[in-house]
Protein backbone atom coordinates (compact mmCIF):
# COMPACT_ATOMS: atom_id res chain seq x y z
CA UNK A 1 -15.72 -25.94 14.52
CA UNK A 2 -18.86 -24.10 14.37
CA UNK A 3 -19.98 -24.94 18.18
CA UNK A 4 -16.41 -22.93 19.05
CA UNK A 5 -17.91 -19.60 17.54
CA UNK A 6 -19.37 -17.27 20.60
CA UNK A 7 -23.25 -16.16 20.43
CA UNK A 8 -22.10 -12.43 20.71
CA UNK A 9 -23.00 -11.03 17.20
CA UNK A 10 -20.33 -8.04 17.96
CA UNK A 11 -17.72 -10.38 18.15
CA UNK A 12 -18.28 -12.24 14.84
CA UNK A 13 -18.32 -9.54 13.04
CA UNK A 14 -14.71 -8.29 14.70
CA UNK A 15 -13.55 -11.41 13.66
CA UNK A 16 -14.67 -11.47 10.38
CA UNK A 17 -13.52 -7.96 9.58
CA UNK A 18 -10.12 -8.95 10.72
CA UNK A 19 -9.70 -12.09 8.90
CA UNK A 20 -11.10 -9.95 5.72
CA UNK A 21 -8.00 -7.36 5.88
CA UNK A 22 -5.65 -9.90 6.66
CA UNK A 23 -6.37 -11.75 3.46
CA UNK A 24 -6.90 -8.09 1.81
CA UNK A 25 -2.98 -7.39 2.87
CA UNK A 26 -1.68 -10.77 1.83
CA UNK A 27 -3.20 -10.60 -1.69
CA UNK A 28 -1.92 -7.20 -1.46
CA UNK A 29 1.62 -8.14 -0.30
CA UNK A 30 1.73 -10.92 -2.94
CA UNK A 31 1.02 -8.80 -5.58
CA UNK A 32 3.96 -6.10 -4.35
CA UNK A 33 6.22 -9.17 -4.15
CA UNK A 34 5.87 -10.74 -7.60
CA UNK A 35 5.82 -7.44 -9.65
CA UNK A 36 9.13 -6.32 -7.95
CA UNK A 37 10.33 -9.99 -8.97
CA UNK A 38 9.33 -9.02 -12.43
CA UNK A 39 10.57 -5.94 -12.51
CA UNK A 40 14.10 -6.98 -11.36
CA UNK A 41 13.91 -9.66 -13.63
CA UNK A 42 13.26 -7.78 -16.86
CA UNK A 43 11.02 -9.22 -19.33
CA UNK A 44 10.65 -13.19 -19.89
């Protein structure tokens, strides 16, 4: 996998930064998703 990543330093560090907000917004999303399902579902 690691012989796949290009020598450009520029473009690691796109690539990084990208996957970084994409897991930011899913833990975000996630978190938006299961407190709505608690708050619809009242308390348990």
């Amino acid at each position: 996998m690691l012989e796949f990543l290009p020598d450009d330093p520029v473009i690691i560090a796109i690539v990084l930064i990208l996957l970084s907000l994409i897991f930011f917004l899913y833990l975000l999303l996630r978190r938006t998703v299961l407190e709505f399902r608690d708050g619809m579902g009242g308390n348990r």
